[in-house]
PDB file of N, CA and C in Angstrom:
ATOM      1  N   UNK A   1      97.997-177.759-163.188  1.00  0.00           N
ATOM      2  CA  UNK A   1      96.986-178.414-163.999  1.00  0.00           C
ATOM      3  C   UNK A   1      97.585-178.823-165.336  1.00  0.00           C
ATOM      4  N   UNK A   2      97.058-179.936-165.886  1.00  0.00           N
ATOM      5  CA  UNK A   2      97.230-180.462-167.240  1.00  0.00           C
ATOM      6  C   UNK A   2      96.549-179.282-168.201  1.00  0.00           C
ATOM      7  N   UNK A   3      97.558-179.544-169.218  1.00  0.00           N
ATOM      8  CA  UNK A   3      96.934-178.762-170.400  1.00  0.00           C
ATOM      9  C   UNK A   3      95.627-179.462-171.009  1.00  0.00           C
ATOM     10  N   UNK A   4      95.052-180.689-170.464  1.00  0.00           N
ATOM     11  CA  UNK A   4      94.077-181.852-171.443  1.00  0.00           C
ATOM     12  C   UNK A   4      92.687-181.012-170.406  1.00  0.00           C
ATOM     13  N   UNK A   5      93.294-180.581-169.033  1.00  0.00           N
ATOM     14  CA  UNK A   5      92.516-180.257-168.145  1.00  0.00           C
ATOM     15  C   UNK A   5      91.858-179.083-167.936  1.00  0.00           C
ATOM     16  N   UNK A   6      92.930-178.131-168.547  1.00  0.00           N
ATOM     17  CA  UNK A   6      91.752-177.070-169.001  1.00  0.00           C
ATOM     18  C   UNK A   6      91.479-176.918-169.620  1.00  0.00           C
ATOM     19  N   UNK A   7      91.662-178.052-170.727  1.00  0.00           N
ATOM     20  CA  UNK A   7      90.774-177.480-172.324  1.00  0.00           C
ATOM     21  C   UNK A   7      89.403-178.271-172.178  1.00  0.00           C
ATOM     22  N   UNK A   8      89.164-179.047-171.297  1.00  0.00           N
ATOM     23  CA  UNK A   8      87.963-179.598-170.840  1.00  0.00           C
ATOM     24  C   UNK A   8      87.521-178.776-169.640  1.00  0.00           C
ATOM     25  N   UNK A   9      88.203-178.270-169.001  1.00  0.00           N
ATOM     26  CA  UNK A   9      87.021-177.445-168.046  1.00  0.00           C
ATOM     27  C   UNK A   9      87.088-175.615-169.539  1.00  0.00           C
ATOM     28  N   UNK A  10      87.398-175.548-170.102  1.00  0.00           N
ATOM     29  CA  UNK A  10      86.883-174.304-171.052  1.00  0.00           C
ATOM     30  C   UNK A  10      85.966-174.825-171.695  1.00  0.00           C
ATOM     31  N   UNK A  11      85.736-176.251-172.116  1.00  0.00           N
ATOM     32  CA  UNK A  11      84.592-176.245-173.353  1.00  0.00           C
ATOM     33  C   UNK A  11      83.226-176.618-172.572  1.00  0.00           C
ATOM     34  N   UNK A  12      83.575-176.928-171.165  1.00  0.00           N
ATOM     35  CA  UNK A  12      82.535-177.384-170.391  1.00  0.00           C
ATOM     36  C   UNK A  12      81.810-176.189-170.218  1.00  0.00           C
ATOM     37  N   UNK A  13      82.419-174.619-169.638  1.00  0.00           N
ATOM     38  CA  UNK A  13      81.885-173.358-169.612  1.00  0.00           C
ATOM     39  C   UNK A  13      81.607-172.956-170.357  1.00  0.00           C
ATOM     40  N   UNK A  14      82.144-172.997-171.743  1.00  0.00           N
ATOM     41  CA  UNK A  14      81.842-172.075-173.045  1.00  0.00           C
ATOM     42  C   UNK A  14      80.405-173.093-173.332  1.00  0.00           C
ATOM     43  N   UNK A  15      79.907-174.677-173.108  1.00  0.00           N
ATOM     44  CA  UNK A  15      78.790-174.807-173.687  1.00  0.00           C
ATOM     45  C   UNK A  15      77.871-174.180-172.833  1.00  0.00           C
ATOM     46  N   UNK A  16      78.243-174.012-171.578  1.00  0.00           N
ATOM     47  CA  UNK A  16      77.251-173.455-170.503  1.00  0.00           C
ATOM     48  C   UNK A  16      77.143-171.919-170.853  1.00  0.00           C
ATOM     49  N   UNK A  17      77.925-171.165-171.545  1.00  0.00           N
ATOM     50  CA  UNK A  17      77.351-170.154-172.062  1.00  0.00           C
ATOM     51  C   UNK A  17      76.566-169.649-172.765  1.00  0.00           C
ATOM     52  N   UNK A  18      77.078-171.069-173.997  1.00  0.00           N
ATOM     53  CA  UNK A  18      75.961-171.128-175.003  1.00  0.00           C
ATOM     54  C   UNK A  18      74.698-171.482-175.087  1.00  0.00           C
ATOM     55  N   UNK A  19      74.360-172.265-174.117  1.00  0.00           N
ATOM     56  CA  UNK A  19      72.929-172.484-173.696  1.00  0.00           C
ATOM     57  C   UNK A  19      72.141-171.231-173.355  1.00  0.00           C
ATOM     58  N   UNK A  20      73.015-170.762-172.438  1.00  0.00           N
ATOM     59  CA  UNK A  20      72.032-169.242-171.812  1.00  0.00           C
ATOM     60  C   UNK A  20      72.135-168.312-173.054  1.00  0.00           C
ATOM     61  N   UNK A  21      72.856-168.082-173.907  1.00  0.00           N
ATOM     62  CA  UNK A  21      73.134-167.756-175.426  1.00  0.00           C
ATOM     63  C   UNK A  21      72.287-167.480-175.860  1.00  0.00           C
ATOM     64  N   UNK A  22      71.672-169.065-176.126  1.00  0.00           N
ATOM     65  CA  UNK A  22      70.443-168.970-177.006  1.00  0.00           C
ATOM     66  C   UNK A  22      69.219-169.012-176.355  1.00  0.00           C
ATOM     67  N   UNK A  23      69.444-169.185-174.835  1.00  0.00           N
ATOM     68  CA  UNK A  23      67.454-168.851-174.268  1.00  0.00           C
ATOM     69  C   UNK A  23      67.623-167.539-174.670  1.00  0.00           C
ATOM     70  N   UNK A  24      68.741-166.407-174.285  1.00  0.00           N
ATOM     71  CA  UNK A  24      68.697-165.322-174.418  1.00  0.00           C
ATOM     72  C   UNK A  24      67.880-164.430-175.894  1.00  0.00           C
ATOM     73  N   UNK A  25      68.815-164.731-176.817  1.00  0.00           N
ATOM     74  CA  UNK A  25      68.194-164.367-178.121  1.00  0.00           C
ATOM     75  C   UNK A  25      66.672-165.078-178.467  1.00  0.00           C
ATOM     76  N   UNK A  26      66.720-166.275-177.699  1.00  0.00           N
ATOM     77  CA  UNK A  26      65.118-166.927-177.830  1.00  0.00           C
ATOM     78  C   UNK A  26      64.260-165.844-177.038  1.00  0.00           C
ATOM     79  N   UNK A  27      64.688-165.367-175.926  1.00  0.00           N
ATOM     80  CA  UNK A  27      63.940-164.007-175.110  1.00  0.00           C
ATOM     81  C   UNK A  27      63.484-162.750-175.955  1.00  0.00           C
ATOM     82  N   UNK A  28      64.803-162.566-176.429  1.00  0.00           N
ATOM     83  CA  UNK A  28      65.244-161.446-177.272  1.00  0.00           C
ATOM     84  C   UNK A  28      63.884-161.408-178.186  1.00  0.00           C
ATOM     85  N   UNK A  29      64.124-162.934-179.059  1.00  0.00           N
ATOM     86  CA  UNK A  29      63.217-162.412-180.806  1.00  0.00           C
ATOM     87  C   UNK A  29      61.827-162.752-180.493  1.00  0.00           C
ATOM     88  N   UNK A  30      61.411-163.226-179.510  1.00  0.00           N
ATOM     89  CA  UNK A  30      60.482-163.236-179.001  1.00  0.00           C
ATOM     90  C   UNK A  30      59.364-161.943-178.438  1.00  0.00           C
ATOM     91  N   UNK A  31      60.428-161.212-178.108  1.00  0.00           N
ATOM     92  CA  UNK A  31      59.949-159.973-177.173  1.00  0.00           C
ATOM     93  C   UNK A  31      60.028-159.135-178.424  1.00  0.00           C
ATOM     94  N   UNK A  32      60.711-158.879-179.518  1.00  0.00           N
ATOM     95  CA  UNK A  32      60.717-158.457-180.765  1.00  0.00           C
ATOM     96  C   UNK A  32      59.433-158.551-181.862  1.00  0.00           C
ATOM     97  N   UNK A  33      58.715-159.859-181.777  1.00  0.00           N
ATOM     98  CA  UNK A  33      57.942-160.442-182.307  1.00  0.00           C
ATOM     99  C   UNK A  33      56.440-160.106-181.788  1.00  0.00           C
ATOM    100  N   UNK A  34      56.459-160.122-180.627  1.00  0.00           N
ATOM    101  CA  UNK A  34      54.952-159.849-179.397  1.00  0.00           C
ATOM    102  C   UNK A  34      55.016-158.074-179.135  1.00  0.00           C
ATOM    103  N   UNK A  35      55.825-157.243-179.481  1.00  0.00           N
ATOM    104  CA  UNK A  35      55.161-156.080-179.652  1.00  0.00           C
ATOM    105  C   UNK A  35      54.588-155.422-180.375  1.00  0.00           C
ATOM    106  N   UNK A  36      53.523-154.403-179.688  1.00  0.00           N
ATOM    107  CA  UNK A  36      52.084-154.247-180.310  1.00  0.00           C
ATOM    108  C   UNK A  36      51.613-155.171-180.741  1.00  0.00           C
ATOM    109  N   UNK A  37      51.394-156.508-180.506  1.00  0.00           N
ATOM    110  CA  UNK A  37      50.489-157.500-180.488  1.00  0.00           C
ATOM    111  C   UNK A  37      49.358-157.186-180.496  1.00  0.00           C
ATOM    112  N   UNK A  38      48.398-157.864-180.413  1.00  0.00           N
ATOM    113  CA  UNK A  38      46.563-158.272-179.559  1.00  0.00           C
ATOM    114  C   UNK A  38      47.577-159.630-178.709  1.00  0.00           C
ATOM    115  N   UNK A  39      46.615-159.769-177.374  1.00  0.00           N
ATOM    116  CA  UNK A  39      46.914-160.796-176.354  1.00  0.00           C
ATOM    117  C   UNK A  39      47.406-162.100-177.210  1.00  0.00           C
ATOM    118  N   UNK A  40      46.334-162.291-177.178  1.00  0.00           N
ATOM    119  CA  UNK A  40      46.347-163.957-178.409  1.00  0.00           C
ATOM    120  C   UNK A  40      47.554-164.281-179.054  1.00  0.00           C
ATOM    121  N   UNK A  41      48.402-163.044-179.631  1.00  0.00           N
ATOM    122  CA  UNK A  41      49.472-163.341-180.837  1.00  0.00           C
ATOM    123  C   UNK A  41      50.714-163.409-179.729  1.00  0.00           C
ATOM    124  N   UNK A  42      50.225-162.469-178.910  1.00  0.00           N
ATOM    125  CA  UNK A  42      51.802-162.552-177.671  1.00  0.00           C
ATOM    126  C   UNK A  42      51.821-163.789-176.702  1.00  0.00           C
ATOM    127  N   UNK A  43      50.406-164.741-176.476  1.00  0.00           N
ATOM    128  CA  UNK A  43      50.242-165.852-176.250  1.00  0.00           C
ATOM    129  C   UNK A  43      50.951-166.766-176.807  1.00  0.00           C
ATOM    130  N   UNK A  44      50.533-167.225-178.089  1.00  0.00           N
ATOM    131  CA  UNK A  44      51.517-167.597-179.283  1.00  0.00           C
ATOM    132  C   UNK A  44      52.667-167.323-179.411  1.00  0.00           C
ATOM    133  N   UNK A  45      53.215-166.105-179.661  1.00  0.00           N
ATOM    134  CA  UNK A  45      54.722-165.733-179.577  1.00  0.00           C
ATOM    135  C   UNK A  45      55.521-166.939-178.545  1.00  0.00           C
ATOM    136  N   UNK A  46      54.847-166.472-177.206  1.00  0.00           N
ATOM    137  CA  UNK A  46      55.705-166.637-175.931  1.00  0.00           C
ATOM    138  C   UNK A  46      55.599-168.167-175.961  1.00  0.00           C
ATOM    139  N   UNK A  47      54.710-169.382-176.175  1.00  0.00           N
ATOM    140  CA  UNK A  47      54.209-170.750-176.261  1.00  0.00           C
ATOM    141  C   UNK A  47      55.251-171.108-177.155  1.00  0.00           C
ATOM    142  N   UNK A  48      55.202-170.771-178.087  1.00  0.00           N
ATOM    143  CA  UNK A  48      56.480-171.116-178.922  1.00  0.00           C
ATOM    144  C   UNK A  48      58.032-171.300-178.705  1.00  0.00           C
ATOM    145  N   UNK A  49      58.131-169.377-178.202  1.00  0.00           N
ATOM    146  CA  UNK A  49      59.731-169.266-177.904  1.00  0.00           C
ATOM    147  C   UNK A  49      59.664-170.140-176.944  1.00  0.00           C
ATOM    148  N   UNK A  50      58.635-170.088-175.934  1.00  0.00           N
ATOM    149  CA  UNK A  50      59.110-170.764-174.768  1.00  0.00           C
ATOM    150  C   UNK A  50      59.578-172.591-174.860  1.00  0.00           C
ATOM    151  N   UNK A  51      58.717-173.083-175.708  1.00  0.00           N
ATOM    152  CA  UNK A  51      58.912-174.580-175.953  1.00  0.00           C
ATOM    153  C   UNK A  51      59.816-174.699-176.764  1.00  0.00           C
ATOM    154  N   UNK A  52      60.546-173.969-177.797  1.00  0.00           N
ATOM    155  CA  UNK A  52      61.588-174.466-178.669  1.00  0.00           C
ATOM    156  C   UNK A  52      62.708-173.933-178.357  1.00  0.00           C
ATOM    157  N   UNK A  53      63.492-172.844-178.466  1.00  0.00           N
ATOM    158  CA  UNK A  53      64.281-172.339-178.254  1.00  0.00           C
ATOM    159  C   UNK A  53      64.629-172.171-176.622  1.00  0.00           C
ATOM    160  N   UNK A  54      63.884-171.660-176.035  1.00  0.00           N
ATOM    161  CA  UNK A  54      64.314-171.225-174.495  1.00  0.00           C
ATOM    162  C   UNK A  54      64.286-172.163-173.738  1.00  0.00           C
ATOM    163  N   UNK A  55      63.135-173.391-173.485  1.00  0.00           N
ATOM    164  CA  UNK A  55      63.627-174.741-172.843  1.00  0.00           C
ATOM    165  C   UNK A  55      64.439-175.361-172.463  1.00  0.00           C
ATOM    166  N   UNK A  56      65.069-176.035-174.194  1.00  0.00           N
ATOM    167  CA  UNK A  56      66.146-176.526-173.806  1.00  0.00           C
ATOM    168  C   UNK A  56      67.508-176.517-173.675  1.00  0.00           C
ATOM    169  N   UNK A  57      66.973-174.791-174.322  1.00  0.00           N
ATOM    170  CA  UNK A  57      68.679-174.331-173.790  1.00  0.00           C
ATOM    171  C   UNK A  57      68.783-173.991-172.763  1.00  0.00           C
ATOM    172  N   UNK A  58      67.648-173.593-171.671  1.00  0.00           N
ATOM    173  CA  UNK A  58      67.955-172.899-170.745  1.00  0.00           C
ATOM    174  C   UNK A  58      67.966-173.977-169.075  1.00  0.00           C
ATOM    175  N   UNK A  59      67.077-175.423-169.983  1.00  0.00           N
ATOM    176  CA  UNK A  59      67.488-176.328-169.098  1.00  0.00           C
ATOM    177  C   UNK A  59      68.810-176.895-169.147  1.00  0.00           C
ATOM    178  N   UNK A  60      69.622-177.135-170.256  1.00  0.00           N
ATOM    179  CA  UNK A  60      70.776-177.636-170.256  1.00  0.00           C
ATOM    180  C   UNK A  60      71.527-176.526-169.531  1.00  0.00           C
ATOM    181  N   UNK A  61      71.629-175.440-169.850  1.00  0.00           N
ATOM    182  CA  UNK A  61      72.852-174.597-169.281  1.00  0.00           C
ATOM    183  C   UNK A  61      72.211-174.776-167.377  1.00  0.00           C
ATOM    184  N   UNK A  62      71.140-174.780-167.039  1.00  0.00           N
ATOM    185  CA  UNK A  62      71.025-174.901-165.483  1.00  0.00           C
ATOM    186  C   UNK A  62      71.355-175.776-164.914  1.00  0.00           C
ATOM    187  N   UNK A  63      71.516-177.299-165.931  1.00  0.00           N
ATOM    188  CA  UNK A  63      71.416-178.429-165.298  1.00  0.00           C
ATOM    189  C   UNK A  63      73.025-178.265-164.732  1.00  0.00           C
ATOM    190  N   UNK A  64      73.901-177.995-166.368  1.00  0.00           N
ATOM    191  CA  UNK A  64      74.988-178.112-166.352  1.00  0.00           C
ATOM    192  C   UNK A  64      75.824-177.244-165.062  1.00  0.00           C
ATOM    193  N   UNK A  65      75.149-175.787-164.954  1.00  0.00           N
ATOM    194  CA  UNK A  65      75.732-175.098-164.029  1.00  0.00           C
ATOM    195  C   UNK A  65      75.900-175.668-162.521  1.00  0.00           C
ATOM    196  N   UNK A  66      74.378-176.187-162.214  1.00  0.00           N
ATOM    197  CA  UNK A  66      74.216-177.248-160.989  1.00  0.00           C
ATOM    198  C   UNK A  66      75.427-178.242-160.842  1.00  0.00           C
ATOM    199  N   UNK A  67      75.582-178.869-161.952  1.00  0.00           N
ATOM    200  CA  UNK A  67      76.352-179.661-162.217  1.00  0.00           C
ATOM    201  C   UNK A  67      78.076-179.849-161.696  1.00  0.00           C
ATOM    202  N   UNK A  68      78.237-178.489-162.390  1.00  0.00           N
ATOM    203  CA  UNK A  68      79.899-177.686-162.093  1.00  0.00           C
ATOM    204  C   UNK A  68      79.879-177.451-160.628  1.00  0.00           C
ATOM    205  N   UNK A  69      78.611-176.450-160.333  1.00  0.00           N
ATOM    206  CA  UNK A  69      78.759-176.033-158.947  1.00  0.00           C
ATOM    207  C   UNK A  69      78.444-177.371-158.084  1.00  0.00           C
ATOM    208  N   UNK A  70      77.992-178.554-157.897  1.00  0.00           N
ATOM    209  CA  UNK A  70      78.543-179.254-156.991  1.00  0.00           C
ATOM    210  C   UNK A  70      79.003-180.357-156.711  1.00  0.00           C
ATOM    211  N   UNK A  71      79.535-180.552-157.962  1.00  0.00           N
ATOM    212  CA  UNK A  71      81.064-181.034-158.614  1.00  0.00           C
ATOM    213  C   UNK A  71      80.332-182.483-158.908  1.00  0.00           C
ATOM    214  N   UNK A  72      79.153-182.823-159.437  1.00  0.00           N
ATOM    215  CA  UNK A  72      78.853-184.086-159.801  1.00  0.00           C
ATOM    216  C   UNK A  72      78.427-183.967-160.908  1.00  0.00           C
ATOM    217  N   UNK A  73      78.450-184.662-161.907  1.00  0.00           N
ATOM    218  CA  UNK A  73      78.125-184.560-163.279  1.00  0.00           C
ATOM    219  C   UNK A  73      76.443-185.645-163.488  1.00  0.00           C
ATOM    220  N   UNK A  74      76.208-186.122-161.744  1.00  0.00           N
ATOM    221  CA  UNK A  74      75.143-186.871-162.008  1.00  0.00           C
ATOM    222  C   UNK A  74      73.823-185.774-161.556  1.00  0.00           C
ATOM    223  N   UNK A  75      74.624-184.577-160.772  1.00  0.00           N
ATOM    224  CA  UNK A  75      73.802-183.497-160.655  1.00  0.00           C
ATOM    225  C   UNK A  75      72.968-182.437-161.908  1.00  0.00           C
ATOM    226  N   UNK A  76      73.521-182.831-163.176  1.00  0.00           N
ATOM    227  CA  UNK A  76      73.246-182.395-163.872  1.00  0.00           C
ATOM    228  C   UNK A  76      71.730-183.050-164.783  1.00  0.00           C
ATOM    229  N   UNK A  77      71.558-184.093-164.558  1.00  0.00           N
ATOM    230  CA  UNK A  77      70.631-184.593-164.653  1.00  0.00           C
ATOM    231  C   UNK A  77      68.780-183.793-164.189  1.00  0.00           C
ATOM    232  N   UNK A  78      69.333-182.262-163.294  1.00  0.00           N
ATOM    233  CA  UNK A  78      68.052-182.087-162.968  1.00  0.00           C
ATOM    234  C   UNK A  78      67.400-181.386-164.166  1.00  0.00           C
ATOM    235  N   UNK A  79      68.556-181.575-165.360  1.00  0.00           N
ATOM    236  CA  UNK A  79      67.421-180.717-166.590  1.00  0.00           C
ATOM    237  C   UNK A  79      66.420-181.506-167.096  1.00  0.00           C
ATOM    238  N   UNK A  80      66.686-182.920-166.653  1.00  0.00           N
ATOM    239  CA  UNK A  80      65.546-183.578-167.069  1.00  0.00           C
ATOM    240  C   UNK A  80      64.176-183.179-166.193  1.00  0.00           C
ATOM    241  N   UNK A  81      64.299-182.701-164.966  1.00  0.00           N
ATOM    242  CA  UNK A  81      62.959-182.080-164.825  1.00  0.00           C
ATOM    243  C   UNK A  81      62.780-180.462-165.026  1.00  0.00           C
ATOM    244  N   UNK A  82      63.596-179.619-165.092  1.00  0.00           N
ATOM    245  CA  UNK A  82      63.519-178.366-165.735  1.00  0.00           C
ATOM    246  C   UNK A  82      62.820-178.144-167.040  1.00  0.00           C
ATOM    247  N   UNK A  83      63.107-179.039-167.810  1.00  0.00           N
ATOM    248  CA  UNK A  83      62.595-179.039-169.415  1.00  0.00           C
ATOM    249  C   UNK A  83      61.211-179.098-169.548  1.00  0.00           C
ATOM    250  N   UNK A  84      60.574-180.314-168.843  1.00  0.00           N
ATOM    251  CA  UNK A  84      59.153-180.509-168.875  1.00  0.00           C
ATOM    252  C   UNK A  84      58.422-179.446-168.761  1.00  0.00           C
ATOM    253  N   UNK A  85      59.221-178.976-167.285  1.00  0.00           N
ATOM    254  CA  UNK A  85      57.937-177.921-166.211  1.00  0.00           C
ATOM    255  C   UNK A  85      58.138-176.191-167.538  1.00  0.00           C
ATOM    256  N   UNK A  86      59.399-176.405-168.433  1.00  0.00           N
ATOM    257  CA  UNK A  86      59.488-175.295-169.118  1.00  0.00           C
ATOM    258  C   UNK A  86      58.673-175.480-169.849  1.00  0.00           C
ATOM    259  N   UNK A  87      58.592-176.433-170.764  1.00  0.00           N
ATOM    260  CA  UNK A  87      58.314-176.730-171.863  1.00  0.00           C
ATOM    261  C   UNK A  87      56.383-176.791-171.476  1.00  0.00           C
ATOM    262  N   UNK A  88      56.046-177.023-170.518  1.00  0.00           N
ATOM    263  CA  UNK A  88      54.646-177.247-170.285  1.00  0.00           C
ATOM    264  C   UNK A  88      54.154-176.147-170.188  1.00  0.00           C
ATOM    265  N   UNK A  89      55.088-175.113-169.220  1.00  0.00           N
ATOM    266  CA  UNK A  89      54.326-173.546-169.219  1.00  0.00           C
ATOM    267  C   UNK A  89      54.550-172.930-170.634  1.00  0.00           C
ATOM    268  N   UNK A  90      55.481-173.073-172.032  1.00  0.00           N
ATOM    269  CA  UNK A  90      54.607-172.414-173.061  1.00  0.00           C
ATOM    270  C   UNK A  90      53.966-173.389-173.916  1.00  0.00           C
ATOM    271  N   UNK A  91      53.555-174.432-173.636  1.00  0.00           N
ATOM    272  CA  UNK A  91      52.520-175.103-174.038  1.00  0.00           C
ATOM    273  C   UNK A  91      51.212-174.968-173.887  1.00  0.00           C
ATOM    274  N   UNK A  92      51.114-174.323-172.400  1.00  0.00           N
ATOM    275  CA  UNK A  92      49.634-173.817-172.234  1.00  0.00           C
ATOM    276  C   UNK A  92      49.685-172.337-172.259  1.00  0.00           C
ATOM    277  N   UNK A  93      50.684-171.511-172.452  1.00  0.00           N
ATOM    278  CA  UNK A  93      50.553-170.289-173.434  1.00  0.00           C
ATOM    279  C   UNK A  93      50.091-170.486-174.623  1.00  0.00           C
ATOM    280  N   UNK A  94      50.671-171.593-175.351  1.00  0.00           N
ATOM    281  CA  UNK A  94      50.432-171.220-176.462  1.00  0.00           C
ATOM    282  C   UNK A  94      49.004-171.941-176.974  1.00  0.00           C
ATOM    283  N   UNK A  95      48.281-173.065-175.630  1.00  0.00           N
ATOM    284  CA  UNK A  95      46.942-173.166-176.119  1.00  0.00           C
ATOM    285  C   UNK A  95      46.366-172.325-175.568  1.00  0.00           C
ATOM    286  N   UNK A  96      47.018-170.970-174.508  1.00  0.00           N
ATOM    287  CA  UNK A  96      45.502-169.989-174.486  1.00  0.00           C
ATOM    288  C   UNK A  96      45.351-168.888-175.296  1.00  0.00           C
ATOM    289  N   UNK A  97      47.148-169.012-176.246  1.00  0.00           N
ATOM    290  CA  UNK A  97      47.074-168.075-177.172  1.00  0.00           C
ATOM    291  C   UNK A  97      45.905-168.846-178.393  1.00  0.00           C
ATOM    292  N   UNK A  98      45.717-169.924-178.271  1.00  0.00           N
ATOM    293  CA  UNK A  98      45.095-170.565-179.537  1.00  0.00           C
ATOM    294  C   UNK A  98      43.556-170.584-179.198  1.00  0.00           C
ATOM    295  N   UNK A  99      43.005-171.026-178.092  1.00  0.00           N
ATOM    296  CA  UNK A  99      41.406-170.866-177.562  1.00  0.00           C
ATOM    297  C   UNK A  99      40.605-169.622-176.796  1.00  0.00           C
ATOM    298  N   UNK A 100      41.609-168.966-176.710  1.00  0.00           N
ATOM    299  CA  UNK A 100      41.115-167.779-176.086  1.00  0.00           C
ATOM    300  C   UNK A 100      40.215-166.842-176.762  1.00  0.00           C
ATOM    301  N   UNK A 101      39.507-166.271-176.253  1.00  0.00           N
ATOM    302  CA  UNK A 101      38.418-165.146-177.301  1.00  0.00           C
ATOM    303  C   UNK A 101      39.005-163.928-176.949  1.00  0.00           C
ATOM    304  N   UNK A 102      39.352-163.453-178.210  1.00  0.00           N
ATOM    305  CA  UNK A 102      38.862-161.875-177.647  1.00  0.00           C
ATOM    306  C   UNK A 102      37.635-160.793-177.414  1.00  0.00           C
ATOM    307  N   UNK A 103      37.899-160.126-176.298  1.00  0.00           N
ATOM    308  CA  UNK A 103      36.545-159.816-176.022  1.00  0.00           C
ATOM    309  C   UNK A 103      36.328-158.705-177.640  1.00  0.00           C
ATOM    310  N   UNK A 104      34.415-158.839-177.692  1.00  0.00           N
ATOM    311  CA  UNK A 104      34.531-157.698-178.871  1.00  0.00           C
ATOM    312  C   UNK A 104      33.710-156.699-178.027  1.00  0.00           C
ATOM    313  N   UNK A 105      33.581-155.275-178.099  1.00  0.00           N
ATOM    314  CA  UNK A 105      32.699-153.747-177.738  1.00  0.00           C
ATOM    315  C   UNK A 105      31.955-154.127-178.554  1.00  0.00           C
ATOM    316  N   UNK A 106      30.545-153.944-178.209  1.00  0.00           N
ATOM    317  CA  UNK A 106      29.411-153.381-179.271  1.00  0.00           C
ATOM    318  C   UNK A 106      28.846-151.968-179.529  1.00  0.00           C
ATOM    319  N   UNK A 107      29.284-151.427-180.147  1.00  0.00           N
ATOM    320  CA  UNK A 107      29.047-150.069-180.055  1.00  0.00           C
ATOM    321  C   UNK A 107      27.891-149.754-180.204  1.00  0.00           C
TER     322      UNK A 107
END
């Protein structure tokens, strides 16, 4: 192998690390943030991490992995539908963290 050749297949893996990197710590401060909650706030929490941080890192590093593993770089393209379907499930976390009631006891 060329030396031009593996310094492009290392930066290709090291970004694919870094993607899962940061869904990770997006998991992480998330799950940091939503304990001892009420429902509602861990709703919120998770709507958030989930749409900013964990999305689109965690669609790029899948697309990309797809990508490597079957050797087409046009395969990588499926993060364009990964992102949405991510990005939509904490979107409606985070509107049932926002409309939801909590129940109240009447004593």
């Amino acid at each position: 192998m060329k030396e031009e050749d593996i310094k492009t297949e290392r930066s290709g893996k090291m970004a694919i690390v870094i993607g899962y990197v940061i869904a990770f710590i997006g998991v992480y401060l998330a799950l940091l943030l939503s304990i001892d909650k009420p429902k509602n706030k861990k709703y919120k929490v998770w709507g958030i991490a989930l749409m900013v941080p964990i999305s689109p890192a965690l669609a790029f590093a899948i697309g990309l992995t797809y990508a490597v593993s079957v050797g087409s770089g046009w395969a990588g393209l499926i993060m364009w539908y990964i992102f949405p379907f991510i990005f939509t499930v904490g979107l409606v976390m985070l509107l049932v963290g926002i409309f939801k009631k909590e129940k109240t006891e009447i004593v």
